[in-house]
C-alpha atoms as a PDB file:
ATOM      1  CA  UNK A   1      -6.123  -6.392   9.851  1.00  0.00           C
ATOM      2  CA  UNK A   2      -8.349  -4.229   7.452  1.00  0.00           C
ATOM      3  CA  UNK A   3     -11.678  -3.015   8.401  1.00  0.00           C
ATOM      4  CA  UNK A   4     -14.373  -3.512   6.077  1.00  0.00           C
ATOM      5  CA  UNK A   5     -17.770  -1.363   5.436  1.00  0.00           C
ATOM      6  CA  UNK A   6     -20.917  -3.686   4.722  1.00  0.00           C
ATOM      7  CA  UNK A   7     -24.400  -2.776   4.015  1.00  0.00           C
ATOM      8  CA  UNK A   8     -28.066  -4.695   3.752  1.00  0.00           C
ATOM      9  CA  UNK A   9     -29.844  -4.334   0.519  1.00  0.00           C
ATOM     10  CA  UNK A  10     -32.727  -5.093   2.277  1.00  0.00           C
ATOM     11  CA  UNK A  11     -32.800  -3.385   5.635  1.00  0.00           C
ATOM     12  CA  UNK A  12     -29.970  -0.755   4.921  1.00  0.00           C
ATOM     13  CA  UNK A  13     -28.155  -1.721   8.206  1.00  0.00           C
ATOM     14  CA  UNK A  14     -24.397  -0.731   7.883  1.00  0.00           C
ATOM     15  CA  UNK A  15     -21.754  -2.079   9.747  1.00  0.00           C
ATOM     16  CA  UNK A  16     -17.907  -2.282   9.946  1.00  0.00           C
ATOM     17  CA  UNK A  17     -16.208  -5.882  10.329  1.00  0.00           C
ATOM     18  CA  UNK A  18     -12.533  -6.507  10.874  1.00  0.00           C
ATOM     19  CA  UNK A  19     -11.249  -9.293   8.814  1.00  0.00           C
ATOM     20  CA  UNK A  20      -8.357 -10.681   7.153  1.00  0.00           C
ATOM     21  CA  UNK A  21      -7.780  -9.862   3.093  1.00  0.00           C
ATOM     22  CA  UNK A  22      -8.388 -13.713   2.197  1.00  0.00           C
ATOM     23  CA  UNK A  23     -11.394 -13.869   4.714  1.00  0.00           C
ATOM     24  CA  UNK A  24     -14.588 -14.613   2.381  1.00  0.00           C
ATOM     25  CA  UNK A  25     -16.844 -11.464   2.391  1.00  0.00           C
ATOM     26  CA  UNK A  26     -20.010 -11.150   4.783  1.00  0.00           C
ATOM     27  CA  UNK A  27     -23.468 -12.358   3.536  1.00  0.00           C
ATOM     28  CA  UNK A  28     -25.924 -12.414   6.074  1.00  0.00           C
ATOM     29  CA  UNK A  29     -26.543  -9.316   7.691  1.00  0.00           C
ATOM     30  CA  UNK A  30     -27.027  -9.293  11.524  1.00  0.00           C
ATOM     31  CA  UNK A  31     -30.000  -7.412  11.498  1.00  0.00           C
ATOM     32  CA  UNK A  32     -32.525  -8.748   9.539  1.00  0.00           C
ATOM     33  CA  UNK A  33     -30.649 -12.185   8.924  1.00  0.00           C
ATOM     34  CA  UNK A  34     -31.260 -11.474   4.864  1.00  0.00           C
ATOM     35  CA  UNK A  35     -28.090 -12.705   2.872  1.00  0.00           C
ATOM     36  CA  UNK A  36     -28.260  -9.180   1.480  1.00  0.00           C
ATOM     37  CA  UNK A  37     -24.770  -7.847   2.453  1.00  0.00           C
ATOM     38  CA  UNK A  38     -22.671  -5.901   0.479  1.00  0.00           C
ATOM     39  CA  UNK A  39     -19.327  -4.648   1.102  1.00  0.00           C
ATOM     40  CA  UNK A  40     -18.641  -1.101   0.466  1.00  0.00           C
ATOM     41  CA  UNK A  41     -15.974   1.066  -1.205  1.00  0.00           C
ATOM     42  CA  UNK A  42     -14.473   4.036   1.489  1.00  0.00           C
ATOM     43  CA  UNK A  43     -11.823   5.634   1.315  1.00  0.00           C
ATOM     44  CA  UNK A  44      -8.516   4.519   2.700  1.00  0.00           C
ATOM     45  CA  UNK A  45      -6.514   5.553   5.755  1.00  0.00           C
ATOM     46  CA  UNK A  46      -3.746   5.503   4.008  1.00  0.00           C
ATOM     47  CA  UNK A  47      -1.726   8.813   3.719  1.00  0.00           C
ATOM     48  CA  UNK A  48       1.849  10.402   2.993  1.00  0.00           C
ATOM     49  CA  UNK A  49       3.056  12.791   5.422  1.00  0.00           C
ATOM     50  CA  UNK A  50       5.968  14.277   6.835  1.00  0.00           C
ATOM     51  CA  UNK A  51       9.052  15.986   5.122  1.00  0.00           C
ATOM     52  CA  UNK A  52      10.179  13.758   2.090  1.00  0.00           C
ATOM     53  CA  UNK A  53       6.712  12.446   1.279  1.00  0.00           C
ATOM     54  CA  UNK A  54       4.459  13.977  -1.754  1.00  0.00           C
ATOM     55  CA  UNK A  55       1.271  12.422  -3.036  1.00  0.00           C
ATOM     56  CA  UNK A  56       2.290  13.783  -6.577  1.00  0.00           C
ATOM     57  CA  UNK A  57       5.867  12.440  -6.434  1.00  0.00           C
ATOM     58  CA  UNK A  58       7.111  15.890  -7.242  1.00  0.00           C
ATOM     59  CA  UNK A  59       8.482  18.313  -3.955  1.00  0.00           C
ATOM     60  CA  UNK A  60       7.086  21.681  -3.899  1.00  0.00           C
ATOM     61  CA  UNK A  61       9.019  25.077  -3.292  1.00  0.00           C
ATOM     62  CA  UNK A  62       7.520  26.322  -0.112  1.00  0.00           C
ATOM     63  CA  UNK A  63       4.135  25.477  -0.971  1.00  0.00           C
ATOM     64  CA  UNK A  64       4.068  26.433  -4.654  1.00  0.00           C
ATOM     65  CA  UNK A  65       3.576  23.706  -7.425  1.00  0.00           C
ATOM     66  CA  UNK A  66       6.807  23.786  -9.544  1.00  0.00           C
ATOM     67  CA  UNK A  67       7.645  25.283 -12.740  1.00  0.00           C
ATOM     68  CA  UNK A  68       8.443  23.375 -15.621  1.00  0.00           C
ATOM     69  CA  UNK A  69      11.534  25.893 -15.468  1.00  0.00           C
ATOM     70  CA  UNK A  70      11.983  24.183 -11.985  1.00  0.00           C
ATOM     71  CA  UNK A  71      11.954  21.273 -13.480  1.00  0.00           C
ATOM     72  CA  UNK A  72      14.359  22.162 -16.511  1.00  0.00           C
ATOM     73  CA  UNK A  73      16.893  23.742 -13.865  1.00  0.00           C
ATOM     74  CA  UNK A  74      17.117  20.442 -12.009  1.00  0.00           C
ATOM     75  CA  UNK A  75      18.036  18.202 -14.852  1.00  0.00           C
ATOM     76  CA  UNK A  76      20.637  20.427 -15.880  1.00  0.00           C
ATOM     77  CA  UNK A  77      22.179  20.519 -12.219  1.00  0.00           C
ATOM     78  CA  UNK A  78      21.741  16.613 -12.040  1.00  0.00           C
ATOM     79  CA  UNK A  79      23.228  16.235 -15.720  1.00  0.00           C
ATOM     80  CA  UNK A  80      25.993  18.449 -15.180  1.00  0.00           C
ATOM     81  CA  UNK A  81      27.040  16.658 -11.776  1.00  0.00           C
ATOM     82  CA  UNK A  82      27.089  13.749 -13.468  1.00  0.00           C
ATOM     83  CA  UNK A  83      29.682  14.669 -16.419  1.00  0.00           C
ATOM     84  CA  UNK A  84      31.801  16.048 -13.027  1.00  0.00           C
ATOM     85  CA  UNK A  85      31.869  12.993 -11.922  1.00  0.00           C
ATOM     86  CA  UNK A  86      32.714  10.679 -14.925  1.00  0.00           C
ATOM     87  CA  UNK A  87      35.533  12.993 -15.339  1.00  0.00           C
ATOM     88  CA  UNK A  88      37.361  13.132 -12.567  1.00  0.00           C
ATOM     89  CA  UNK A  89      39.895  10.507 -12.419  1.00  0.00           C
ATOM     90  CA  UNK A  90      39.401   7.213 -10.860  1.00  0.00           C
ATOM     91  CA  UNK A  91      41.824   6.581  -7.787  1.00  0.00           C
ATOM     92  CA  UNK A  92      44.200   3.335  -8.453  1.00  0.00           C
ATOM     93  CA  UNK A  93      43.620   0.787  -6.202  1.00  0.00           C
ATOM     94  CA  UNK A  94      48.334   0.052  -6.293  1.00  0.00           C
ATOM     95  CA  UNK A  95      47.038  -3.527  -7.963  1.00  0.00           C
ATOM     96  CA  UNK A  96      49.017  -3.702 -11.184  1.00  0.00           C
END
């Protein structure tokens, strides 16, 4: 269940409430009793990590951003593996 950020217009209380994504958001804040809530925008606990994962969708050579030359090398290995493999003959299945 997400965690939400509120805060009172009024009294500037801040608070953290779990609820459910449909769940209506908070009004009255439990300070004051104002309907002055508002919820807030943080930033999200969501992260990429571990081998395999990259936040730019491109893998980096030990560290390094890649090269467009990189980039150009790897197409040509990928398009040339492919025209291997079209070629190569198809085994028959003995269905005639």
């Amino acid at each position: 269940m997400p965690t939400y950020e509120y805060e009172c217009k009024e009294c500037h209380h801040q608070l953290e409430a779990e609820q459910r994504i449909k769940d209506e958001p908070l009004k009255e804040c439990p300070e004051c009793h104002k309907p002055a809530l508002e919820r807030l925008i943080s930033a999200s606990s969501f992260q990429l990590k571990g081998g395999g994962w990259y936040k730019d969708a491109y893998a980096s050579k030990t560290g390094k951003e890649r090269t467009s030359k990189d980039v150009e090398n790897s197409l040509t290995k990928a398009i040339a593996a492919d025209k291997v493999e079209t070629a190569a003959p198809k085994p028959s299945t003995g269905d005639k």
